[in-house]
C-alpha atoms as a PDB file:
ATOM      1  CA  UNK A   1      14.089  46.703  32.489  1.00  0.00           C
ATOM      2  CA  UNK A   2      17.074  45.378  34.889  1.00  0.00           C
ATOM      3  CA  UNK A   3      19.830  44.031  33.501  1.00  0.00           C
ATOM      4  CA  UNK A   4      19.255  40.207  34.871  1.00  0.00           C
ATOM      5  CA  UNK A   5      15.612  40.248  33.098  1.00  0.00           C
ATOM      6  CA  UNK A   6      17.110  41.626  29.643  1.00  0.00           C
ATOM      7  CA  UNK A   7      19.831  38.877  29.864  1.00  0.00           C
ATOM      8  CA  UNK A   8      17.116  36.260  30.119  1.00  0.00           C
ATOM      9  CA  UNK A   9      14.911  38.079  27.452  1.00  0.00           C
ATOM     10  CA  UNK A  10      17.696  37.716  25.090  1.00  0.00           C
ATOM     11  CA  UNK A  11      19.254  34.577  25.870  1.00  0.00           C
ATOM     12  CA  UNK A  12      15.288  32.811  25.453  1.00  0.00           C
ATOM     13  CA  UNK A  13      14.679  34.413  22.244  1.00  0.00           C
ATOM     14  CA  UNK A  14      18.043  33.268  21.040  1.00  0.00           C
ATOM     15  CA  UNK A  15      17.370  29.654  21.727  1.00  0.00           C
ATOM     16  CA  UNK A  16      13.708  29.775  20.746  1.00  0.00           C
ATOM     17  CA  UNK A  17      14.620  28.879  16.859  1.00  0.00           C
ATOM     18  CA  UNK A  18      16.859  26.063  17.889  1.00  0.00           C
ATOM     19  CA  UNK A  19      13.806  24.818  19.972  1.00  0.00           C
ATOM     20  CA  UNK A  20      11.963  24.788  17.025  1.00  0.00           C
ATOM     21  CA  UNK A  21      13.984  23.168  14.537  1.00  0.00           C
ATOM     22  CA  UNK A  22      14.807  20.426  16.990  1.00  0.00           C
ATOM     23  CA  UNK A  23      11.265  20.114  17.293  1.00  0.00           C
ATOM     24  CA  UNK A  24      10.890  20.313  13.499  1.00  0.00           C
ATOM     25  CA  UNK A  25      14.011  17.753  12.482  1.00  0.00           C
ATOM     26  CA  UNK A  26      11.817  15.014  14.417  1.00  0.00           C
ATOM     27  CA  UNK A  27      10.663  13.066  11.287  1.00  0.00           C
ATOM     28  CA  UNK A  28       8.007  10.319  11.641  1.00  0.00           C
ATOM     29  CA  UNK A  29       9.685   7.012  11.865  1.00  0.00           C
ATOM     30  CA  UNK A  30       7.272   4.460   9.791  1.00  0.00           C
ATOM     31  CA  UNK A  31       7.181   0.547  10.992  1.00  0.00           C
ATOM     32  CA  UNK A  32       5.914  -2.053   8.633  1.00  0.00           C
ATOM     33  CA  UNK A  33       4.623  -5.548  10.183  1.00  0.00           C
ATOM     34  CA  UNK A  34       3.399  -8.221   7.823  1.00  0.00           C
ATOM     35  CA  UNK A  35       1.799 -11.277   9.779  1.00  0.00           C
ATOM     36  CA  UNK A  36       0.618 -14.622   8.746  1.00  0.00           C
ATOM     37  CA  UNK A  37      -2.474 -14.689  10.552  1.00  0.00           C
ATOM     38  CA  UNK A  38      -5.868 -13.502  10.687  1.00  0.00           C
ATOM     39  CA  UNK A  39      -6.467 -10.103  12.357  1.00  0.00           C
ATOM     40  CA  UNK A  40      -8.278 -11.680  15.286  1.00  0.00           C
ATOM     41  CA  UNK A  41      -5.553 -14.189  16.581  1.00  0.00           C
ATOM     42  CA  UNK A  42      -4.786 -14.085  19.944  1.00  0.00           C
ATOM     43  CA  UNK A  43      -1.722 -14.903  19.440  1.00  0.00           C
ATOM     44  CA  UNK A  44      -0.289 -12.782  17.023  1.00  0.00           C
ATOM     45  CA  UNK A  45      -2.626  -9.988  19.164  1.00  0.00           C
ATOM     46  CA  UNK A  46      -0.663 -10.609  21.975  1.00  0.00           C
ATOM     47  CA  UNK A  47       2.384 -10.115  20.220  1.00  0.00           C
ATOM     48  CA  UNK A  48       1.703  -6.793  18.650  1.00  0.00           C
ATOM     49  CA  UNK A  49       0.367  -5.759  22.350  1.00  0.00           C
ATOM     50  CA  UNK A  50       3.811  -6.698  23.432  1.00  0.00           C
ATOM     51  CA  UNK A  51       5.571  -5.119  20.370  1.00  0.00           C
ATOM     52  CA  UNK A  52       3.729  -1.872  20.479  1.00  0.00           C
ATOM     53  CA  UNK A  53       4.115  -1.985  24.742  1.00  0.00           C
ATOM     54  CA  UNK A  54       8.001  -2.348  24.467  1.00  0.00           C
ATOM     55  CA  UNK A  55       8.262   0.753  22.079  1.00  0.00           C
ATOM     56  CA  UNK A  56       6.540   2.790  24.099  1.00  0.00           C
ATOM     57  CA  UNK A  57       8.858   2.142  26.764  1.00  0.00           C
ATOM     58  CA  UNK A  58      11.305   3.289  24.694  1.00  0.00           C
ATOM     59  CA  UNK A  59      10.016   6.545  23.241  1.00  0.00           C
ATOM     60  CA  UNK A  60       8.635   5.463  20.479  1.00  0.00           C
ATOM     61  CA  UNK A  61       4.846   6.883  20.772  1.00  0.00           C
ATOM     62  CA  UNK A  62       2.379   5.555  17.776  1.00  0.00           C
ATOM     63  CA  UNK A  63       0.874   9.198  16.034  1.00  0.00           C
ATOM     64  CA  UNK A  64       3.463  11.072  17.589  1.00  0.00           C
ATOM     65  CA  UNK A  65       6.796  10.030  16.362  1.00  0.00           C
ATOM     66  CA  UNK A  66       6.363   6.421  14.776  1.00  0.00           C
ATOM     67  CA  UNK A  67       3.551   5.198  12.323  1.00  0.00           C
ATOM     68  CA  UNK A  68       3.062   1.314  12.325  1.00  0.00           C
ATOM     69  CA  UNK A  69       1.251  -0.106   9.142  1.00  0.00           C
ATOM     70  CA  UNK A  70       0.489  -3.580   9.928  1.00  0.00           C
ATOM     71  CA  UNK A  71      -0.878  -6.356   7.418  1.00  0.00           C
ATOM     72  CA  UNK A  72      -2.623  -9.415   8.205  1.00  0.00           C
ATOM     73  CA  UNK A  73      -1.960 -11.435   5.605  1.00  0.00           C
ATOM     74  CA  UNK A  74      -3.467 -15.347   7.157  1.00  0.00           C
ATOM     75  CA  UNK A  75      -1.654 -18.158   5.424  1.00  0.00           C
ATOM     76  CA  UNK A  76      -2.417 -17.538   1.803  1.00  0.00           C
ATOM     77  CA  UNK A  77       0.556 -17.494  -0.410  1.00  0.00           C
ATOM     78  CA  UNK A  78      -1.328 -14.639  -2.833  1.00  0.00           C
ATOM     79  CA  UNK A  79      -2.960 -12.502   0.342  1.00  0.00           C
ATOM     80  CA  UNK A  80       1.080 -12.788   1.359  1.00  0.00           C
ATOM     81  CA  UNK A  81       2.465 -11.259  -1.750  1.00  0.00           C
ATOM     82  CA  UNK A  82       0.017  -8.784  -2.008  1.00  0.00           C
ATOM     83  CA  UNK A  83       0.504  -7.457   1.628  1.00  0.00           C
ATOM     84  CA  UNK A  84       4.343  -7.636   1.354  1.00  0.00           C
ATOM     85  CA  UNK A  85       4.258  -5.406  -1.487  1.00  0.00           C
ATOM     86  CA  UNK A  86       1.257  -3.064  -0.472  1.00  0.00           C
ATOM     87  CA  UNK A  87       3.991  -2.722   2.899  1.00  0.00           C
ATOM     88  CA  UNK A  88       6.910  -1.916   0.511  1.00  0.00           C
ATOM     89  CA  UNK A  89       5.125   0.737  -1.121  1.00  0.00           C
ATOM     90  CA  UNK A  90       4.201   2.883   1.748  1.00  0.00           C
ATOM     91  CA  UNK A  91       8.387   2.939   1.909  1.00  0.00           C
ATOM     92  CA  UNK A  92       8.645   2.140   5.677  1.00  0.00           C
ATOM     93  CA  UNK A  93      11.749   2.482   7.511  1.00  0.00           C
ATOM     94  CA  UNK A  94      11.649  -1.339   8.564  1.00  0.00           C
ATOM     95  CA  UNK A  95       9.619  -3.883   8.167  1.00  0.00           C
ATOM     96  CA  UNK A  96       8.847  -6.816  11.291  1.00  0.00           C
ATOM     97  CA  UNK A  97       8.161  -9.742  10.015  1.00  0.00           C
ATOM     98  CA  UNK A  98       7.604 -13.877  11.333  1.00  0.00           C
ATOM     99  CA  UNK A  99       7.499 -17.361  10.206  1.00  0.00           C
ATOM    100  CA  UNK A 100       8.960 -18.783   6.632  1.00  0.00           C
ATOM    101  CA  UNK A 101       5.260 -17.807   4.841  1.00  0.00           C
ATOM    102  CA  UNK A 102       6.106 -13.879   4.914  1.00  0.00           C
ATOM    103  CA  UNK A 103       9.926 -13.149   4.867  1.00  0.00           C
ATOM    104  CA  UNK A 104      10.227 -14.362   1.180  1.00  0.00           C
ATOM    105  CA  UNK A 105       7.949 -12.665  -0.406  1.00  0.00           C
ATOM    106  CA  UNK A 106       9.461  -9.272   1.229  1.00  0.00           C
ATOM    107  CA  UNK A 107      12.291  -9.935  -0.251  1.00  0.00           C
ATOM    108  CA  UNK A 108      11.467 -10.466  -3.397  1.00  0.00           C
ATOM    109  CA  UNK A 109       9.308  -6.871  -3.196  1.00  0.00           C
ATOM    110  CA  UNK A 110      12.263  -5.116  -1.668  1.00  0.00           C
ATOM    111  CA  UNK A 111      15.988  -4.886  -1.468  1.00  0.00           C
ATOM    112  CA  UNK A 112      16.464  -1.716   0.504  1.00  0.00           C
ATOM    113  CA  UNK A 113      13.722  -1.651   3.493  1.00  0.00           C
ATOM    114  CA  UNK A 114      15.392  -3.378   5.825  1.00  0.00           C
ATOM    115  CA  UNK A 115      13.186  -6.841   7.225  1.00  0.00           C
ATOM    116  CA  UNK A 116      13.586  -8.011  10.362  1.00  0.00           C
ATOM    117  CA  UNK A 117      12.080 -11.656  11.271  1.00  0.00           C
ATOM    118  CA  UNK A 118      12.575 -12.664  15.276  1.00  0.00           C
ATOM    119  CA  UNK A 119      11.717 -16.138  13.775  1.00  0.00           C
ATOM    120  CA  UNK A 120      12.193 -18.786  11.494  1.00  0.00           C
ATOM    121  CA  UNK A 121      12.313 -21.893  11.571  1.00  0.00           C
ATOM    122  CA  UNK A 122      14.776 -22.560   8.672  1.00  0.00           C
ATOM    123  CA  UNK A 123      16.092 -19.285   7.298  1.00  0.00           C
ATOM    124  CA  UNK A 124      18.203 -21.289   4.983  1.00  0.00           C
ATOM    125  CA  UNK A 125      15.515 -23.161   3.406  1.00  0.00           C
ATOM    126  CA  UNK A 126      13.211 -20.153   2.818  1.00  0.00           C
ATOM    127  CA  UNK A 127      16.014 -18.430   1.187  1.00  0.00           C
ATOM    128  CA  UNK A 128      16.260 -15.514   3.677  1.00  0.00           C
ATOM    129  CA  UNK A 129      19.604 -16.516   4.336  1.00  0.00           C
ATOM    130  CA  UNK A 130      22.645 -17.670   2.299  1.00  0.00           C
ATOM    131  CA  UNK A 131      24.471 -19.438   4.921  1.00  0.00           C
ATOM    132  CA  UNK A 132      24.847 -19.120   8.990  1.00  0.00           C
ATOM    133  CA  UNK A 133      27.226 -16.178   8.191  1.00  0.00           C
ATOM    134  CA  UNK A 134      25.071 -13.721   6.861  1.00  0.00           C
ATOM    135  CA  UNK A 135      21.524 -12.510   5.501  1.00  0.00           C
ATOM    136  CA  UNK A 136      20.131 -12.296   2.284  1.00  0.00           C
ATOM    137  CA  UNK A 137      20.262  -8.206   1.642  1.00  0.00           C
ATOM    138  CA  UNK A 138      18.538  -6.533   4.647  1.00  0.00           C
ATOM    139  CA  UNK A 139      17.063  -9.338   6.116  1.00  0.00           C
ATOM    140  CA  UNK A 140      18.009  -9.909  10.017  1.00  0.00           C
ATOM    141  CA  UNK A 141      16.718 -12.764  12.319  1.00  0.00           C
ATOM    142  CA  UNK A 142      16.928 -15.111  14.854  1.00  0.00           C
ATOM    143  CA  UNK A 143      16.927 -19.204  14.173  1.00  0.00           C
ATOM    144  CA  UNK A 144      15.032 -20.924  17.168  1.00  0.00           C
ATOM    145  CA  UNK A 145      15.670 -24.925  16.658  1.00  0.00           C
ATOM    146  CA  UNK A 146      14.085 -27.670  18.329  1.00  0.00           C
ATOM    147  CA  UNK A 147      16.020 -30.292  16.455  1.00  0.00           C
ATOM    148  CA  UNK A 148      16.370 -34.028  18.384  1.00  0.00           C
END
């Protein structure tokens, strides 16, 4: 065996193991989404397309490195409540959320899963936030007003 071919012999089966545990420390991310609509909205269909589209495009591949558990809860307080804290117990990572129906009863199932809701229309008044300064626990979001 030449020298150059032994050097490369060596130096691949010294890296092999670090391939593999970098392979191996990949854990499976887990997304929760609890929506307040029935499964065949085109709407909130759209918006999942879109969700699941933009992760993609950032490296987040469904099966493969993230696992999204979604709940479609319609706009029944009970259905909510029970879907928020099926979602809870599968211990996701975070948890996507929309509209004032859904956020509240997350938080009352959970403290420590982090919720994020891209909308509400009064944060304050649902009680997912305290004041303009800050979120209730782990709840994040965005305020869209259309006040007059």
């Amino acid at each position: 065996m030449k020298r150059r071919e032994f050097i490369t012999l060596v130096a691949g089966a010294a890296a092999w193991p670090l391939a593999v545990r970098a392979q191996q420390s990949e854990r499976m991310r887990s997304i929760g989404v609890l929506l307040p609509a029935a499964p065949d909205d085109p709407v909130f269909q759209a918006r999942i397309a879109a969700f699941h589209q933009e992760l993609a495009l950032l490296g987040w591949i469904i099966g493969r490195n993230v696992r999204i558990d979604t709940r479609w809860a319609t706009t029944n307080p009970a259905e909510i409540r029970r879907n928020a804290t099926e979602l809870v117990a599968l211990a996701p990572d975070v948890i996507l959320s929309t509209g004032d129906s859904t956020v509240p009863p997350l938080l009352e199932a959970t403290r420590t899963v982090p919720i994020v809701f891209p909308v509400a229309s009064d944060p304050i008044g649902a009680a997912t936030s305290t004041a303009w300064r800050g979120p209730v626990a782990t709840s994040r979001g965005s305020c869209f007003s259309n006040t007059v």
